[in-house]
PDB file of N, CA and C in Angstrom:
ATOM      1  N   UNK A   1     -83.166 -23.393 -31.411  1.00  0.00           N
ATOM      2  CA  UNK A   1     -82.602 -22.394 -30.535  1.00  0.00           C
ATOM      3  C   UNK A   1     -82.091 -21.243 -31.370  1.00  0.00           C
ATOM      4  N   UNK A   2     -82.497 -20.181 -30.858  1.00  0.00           N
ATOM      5  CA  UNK A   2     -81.819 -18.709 -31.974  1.00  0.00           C
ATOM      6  C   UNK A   2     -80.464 -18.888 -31.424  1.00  0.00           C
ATOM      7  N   UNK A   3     -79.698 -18.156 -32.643  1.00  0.00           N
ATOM      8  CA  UNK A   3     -78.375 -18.102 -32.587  1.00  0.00           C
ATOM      9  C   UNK A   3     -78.180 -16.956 -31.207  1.00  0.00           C
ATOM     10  N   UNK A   4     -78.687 -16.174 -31.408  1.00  0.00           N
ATOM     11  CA  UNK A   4     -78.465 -15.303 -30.179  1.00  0.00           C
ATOM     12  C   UNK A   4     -78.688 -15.880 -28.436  1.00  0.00           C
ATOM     13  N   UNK A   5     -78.817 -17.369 -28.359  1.00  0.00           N
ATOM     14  CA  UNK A   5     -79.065 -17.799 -27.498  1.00  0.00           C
ATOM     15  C   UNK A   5     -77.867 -18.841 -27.114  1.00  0.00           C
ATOM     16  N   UNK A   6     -77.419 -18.118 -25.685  1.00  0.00           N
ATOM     17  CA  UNK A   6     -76.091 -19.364 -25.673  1.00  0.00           C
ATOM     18  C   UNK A   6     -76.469 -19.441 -23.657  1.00  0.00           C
ATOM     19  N   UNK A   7     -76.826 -21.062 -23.293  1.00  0.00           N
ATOM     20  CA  UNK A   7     -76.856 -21.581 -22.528  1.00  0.00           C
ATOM     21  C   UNK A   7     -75.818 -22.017 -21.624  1.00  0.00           C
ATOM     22  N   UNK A   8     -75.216 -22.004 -20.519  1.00  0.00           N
ATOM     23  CA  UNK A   8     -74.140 -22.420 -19.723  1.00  0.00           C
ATOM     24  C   UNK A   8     -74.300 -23.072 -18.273  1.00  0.00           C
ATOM     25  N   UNK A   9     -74.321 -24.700 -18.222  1.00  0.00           N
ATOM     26  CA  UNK A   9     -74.599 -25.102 -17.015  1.00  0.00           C
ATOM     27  C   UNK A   9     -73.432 -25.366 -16.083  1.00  0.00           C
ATOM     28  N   UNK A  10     -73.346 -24.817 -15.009  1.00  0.00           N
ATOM     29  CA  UNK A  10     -72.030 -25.525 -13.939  1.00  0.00           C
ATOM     30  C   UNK A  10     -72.937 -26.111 -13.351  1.00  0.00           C
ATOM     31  N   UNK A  11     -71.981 -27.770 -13.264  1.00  0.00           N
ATOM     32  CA  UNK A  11     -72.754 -28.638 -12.590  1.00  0.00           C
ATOM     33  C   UNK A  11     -72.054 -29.481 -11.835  1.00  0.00           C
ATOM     34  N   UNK A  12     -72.425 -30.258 -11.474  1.00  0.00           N
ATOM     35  CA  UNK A  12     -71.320 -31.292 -10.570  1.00  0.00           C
ATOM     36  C   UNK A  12     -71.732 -32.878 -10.590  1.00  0.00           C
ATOM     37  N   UNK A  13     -70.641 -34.166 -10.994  1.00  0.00           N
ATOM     38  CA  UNK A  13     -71.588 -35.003 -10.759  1.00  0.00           C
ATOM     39  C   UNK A  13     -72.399 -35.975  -9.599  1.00  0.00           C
ATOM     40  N   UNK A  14     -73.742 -36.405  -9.515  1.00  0.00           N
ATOM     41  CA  UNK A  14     -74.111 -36.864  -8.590  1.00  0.00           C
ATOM     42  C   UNK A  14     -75.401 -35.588  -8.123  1.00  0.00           C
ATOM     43  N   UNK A  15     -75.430 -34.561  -8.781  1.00  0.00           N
ATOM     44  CA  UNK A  15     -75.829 -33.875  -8.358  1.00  0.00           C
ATOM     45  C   UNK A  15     -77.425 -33.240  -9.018  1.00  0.00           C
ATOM     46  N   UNK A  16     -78.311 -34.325  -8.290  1.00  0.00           N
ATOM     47  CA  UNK A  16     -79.893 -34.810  -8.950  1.00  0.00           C
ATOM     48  C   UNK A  16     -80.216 -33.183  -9.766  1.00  0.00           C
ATOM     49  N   UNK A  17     -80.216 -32.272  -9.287  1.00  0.00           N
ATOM     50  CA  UNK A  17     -80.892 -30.345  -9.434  1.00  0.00           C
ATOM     51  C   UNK A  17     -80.054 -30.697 -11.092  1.00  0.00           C
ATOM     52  N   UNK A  18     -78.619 -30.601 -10.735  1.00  0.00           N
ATOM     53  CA  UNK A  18     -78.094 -30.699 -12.206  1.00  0.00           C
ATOM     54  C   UNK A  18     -78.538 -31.372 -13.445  1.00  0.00           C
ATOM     55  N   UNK A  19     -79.208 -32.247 -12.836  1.00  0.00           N
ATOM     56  CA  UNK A  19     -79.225 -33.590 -13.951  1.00  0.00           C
ATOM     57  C   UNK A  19     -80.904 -33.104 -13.949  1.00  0.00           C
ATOM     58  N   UNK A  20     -81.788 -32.850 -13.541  1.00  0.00           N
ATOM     59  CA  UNK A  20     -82.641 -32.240 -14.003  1.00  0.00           C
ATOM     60  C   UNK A  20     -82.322 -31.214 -14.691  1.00  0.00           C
ATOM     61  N   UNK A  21     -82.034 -30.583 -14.729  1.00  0.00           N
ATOM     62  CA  UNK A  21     -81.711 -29.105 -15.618  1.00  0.00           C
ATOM     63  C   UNK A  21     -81.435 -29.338 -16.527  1.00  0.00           C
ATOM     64  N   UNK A  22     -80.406 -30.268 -17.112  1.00  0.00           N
ATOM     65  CA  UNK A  22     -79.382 -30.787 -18.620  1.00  0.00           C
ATOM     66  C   UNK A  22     -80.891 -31.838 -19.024  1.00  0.00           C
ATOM     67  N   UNK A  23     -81.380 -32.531 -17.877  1.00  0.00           N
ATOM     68  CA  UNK A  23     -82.837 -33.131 -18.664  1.00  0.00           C
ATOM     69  C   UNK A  23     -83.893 -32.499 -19.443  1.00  0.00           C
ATOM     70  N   UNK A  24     -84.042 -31.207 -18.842  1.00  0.00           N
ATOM     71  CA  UNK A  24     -84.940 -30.426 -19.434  1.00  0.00           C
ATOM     72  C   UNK A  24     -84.608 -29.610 -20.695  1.00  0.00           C
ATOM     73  N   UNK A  25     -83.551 -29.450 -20.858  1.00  0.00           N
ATOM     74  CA  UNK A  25     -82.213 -28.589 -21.699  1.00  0.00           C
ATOM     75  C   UNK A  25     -82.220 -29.928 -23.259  1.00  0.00           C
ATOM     76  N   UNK A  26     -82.093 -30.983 -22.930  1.00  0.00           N
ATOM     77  CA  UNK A  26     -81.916 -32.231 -23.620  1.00  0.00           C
ATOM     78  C   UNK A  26     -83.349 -31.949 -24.065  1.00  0.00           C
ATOM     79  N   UNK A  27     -84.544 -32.131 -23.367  1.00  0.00           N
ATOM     80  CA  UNK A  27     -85.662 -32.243 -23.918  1.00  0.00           C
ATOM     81  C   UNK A  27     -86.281 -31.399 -24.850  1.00  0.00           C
ATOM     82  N   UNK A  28     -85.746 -30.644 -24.745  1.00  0.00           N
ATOM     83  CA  UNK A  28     -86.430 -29.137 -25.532  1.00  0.00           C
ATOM     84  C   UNK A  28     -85.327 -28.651 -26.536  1.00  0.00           C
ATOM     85  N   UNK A  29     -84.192 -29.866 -26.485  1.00  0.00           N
ATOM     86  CA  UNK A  29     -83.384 -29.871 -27.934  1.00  0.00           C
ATOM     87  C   UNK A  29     -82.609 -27.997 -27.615  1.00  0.00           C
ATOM     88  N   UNK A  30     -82.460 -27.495 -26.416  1.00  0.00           N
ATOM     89  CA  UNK A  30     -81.472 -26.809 -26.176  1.00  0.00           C
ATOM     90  C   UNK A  30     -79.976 -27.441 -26.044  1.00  0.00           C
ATOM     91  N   UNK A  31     -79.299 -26.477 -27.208  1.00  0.00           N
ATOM     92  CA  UNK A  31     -77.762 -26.698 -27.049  1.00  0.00           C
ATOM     93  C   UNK A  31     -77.312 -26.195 -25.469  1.00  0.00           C
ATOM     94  N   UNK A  32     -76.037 -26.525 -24.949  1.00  0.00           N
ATOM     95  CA  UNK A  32     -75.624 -25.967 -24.124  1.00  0.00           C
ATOM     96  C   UNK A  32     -74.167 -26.288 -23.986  1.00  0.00           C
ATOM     97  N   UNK A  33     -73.271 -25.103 -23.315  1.00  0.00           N
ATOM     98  CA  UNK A  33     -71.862 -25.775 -22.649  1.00  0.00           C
ATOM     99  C   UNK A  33     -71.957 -26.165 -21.579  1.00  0.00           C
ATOM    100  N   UNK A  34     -71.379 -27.427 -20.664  1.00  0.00           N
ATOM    101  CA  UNK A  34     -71.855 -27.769 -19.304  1.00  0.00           C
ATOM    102  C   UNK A  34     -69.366 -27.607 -18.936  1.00  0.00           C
ATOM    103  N   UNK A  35     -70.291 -26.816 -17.578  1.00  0.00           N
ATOM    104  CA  UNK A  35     -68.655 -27.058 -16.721  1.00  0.00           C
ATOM    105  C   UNK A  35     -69.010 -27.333 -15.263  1.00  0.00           C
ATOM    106  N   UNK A  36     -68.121 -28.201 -15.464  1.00  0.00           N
ATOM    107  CA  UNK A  36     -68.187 -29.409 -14.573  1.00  0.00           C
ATOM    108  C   UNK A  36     -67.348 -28.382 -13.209  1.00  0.00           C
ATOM    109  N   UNK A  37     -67.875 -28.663 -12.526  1.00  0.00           N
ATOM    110  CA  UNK A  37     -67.190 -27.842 -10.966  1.00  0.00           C
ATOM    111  C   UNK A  37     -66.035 -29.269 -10.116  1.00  0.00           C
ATOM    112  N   UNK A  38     -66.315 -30.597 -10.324  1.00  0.00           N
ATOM    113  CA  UNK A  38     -66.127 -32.035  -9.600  1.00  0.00           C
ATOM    114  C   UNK A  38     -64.513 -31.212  -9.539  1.00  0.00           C
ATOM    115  N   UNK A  39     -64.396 -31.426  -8.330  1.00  0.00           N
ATOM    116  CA  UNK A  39     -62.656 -31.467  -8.395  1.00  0.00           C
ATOM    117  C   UNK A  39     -62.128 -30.223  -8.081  1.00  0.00           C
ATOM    118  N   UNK A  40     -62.400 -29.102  -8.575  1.00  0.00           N
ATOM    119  CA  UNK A  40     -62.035 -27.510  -8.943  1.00  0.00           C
ATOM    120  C   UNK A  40     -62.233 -26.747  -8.291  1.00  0.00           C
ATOM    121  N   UNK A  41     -61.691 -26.184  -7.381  1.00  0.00           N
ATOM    122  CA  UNK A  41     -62.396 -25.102  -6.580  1.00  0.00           C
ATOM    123  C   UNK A  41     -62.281 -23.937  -7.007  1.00  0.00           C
ATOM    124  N   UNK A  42     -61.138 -23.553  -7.964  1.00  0.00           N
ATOM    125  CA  UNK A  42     -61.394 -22.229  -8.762  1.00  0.00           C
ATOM    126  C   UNK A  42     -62.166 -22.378  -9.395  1.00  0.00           C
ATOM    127  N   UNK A  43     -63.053 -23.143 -10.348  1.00  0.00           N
ATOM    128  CA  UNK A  43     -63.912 -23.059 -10.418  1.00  0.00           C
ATOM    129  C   UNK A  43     -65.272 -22.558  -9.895  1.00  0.00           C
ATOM    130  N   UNK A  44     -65.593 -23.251  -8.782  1.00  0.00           N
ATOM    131  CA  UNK A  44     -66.530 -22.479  -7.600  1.00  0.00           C
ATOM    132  C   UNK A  44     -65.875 -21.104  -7.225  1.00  0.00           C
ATOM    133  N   UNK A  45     -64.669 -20.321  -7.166  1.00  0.00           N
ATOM    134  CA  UNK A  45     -64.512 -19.160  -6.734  1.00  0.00           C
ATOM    135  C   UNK A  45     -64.545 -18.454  -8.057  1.00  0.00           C
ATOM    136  N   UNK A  46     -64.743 -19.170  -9.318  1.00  0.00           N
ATOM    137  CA  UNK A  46     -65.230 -17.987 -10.099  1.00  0.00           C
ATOM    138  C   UNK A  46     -66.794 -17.996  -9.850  1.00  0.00           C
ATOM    139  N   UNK A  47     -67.844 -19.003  -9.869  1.00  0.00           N
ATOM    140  CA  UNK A  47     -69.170 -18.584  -9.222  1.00  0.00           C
ATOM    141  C   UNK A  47     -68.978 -17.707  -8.147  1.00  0.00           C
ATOM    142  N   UNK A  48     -68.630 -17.668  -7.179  1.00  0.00           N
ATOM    143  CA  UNK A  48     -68.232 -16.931  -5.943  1.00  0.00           C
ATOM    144  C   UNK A  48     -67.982 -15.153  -6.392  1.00  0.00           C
ATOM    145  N   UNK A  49     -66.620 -15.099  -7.576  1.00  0.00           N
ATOM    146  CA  UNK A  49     -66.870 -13.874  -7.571  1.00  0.00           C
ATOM    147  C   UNK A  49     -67.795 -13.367  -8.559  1.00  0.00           C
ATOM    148  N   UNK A  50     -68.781 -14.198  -9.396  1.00  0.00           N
ATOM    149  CA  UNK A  50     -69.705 -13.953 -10.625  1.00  0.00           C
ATOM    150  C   UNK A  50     -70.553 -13.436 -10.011  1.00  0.00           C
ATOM    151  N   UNK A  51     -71.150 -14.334  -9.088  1.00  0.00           N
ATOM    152  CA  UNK A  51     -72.395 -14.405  -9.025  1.00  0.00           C
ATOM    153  C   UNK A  51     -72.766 -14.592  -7.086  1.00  0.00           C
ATOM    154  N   UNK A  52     -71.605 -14.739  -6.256  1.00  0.00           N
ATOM    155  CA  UNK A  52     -71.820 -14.676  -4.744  1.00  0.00           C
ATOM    156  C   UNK A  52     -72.308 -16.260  -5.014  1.00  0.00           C
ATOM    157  N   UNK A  53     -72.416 -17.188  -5.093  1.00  0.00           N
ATOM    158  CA  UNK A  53     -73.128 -18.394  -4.787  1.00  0.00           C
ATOM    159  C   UNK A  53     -71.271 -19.328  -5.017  1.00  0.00           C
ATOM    160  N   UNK A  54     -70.831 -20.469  -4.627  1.00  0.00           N
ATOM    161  CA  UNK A  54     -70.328 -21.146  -4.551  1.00  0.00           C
ATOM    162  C   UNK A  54     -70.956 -22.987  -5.025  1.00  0.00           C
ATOM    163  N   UNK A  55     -71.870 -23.055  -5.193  1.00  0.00           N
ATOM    164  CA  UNK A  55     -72.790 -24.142  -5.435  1.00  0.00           C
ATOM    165  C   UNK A  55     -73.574 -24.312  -6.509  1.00  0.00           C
ATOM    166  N   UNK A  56     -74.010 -25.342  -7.037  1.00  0.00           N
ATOM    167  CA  UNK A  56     -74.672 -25.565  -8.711  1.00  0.00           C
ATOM    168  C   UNK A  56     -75.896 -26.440  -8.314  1.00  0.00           C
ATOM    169  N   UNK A  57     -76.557 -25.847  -9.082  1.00  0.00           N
ATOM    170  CA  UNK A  57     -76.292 -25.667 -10.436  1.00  0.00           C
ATOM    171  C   UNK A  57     -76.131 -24.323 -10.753  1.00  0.00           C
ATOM    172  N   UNK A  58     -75.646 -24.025 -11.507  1.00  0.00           N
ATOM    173  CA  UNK A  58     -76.214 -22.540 -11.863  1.00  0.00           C
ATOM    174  C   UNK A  58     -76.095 -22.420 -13.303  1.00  0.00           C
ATOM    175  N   UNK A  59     -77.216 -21.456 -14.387  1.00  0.00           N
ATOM    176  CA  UNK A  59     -77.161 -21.890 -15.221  1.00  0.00           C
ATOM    177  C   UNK A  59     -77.491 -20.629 -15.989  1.00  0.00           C
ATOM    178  N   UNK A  60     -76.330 -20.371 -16.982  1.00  0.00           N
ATOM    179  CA  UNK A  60     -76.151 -18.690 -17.191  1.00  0.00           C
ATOM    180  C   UNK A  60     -76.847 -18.964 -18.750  1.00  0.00           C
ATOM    181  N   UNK A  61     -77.396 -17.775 -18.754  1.00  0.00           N
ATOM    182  CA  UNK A  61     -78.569 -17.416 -19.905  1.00  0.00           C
ATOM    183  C   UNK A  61     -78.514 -16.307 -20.848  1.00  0.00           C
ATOM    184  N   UNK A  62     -77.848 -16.040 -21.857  1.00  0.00           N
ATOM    185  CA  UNK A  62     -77.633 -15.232 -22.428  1.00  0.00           C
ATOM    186  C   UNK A  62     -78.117 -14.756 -23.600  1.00  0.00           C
ATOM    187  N   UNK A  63     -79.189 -13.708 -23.632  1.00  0.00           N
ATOM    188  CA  UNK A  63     -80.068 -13.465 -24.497  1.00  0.00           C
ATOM    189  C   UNK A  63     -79.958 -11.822 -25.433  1.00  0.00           C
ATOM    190  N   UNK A  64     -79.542 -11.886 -26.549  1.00  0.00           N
ATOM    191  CA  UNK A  64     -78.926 -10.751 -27.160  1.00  0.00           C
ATOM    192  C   UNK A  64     -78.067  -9.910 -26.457  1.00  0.00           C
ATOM    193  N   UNK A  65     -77.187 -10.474 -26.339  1.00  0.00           N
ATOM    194  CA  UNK A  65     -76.187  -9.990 -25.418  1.00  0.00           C
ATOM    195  C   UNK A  65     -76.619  -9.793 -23.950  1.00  0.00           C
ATOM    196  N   UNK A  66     -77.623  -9.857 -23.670  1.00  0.00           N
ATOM    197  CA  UNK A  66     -77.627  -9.822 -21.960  1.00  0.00           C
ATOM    198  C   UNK A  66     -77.658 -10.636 -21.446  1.00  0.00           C
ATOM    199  N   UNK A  67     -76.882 -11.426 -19.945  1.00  0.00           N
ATOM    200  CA  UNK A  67     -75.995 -11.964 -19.641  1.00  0.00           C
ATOM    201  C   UNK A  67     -77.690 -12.437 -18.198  1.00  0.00           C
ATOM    202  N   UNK A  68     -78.150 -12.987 -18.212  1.00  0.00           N
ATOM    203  CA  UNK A  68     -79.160 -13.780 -17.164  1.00  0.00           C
ATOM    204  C   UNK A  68     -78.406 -14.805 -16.021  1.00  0.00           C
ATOM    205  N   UNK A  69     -78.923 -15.619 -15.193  1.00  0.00           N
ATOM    206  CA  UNK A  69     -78.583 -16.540 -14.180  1.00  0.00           C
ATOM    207  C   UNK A  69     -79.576 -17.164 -13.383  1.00  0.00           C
ATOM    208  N   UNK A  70     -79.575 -18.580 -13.338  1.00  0.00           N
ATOM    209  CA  UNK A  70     -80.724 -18.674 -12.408  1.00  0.00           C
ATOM    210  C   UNK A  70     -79.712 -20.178 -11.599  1.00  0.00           C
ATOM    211  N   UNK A  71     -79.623 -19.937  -9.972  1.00  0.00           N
ATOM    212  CA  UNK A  71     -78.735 -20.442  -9.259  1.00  0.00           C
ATOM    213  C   UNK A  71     -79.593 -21.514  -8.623  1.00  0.00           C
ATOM    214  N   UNK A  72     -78.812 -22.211  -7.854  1.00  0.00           N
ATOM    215  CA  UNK A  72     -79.554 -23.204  -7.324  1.00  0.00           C
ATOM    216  C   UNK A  72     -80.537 -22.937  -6.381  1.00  0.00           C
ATOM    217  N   UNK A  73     -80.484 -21.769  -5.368  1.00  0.00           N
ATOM    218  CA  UNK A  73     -81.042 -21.062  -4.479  1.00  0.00           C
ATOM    219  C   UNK A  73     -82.658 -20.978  -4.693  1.00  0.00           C
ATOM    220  N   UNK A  74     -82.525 -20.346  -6.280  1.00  0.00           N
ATOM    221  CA  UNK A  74     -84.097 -20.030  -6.824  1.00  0.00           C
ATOM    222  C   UNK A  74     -84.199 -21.020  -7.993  1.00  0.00           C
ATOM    223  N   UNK A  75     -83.951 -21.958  -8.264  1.00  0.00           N
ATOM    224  CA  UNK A  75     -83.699 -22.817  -9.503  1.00  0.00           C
ATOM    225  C   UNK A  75     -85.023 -23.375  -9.228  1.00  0.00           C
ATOM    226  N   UNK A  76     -86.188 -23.247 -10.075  1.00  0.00           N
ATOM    227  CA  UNK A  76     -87.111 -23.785 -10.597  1.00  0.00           C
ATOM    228  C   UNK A  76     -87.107 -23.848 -12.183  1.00  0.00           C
ATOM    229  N   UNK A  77     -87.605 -25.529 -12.457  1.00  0.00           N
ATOM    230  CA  UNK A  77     -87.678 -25.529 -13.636  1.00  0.00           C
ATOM    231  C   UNK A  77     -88.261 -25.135 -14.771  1.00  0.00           C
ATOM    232  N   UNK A  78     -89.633 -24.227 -14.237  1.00  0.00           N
ATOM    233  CA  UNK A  78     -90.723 -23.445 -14.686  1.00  0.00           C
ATOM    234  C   UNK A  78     -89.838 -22.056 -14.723  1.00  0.00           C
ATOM    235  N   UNK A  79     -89.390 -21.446 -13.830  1.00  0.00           N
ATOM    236  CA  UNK A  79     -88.180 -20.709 -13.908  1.00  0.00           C
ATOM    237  C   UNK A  79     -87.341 -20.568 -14.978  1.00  0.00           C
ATOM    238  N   UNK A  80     -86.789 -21.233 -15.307  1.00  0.00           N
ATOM    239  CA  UNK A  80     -85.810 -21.423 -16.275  1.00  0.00           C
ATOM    240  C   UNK A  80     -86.451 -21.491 -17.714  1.00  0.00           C
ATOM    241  N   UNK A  81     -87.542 -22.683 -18.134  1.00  0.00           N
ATOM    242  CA  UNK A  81     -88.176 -22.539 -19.226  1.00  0.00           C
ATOM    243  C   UNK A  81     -88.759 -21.345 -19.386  1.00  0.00           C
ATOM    244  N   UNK A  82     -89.266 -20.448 -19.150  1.00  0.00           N
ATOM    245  CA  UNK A  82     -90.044 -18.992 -18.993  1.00  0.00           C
ATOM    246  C   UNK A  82     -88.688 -18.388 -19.413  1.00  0.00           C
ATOM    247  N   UNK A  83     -87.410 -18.029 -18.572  1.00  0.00           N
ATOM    248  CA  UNK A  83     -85.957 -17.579 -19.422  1.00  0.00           C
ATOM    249  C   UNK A  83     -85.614 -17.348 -20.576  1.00  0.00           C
ATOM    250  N   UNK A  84     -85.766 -18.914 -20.670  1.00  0.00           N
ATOM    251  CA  UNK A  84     -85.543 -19.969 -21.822  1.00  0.00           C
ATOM    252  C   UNK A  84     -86.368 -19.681 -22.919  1.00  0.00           C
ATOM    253  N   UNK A  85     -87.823 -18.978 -22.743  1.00  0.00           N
ATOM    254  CA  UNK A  85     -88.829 -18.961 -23.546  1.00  0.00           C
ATOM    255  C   UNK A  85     -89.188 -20.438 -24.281  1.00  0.00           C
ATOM    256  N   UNK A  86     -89.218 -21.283 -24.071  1.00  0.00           N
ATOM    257  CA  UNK A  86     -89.373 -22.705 -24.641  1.00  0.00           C
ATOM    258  C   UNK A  86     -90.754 -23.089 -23.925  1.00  0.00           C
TER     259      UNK A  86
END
């Protein structure tokens, strides 16, 4: 993974979309920070005011300084690897 590449999953547990995502992330030997939403609802109201979505996965992508997202709404995993460039 280039250093200029920093991954961020909010996820929740129990929550199959999530656990695919950190599977695919695991597989392709991407680092990542995962925050956990279980419990938190400020949590979800910072998605809320980030990004308008309240729900996960969502999984922020940050590539030489520019700041990406791909939410549960449009979350494909072909999606994300293409992002990801992997």
């Amino acid at each position: 993974m280039s250093s200029a590449k920093k991954v961020v999953v909010w996820s929740k547990t129990g929550c199959h979309y999530c656990a695919e995502v950190k599977t695919l992330l695991d597989s392709k030997q991407i680092a990542y920070e995962n925050i956990s939403v279980d419990g938190n609802d400020g949590l979800r109201d910072v998605l809320q005011v980030k990004y308008g979505v309240r729900h996960v996965p969502v999984v922020e992508v940050e590539l030489a300084g520019e700041r990406r997202y791909v939410g549960w709404t449009d979350l494909e995993l072909s999606h994300l690897e293409e992002l990801l460039q992997v």
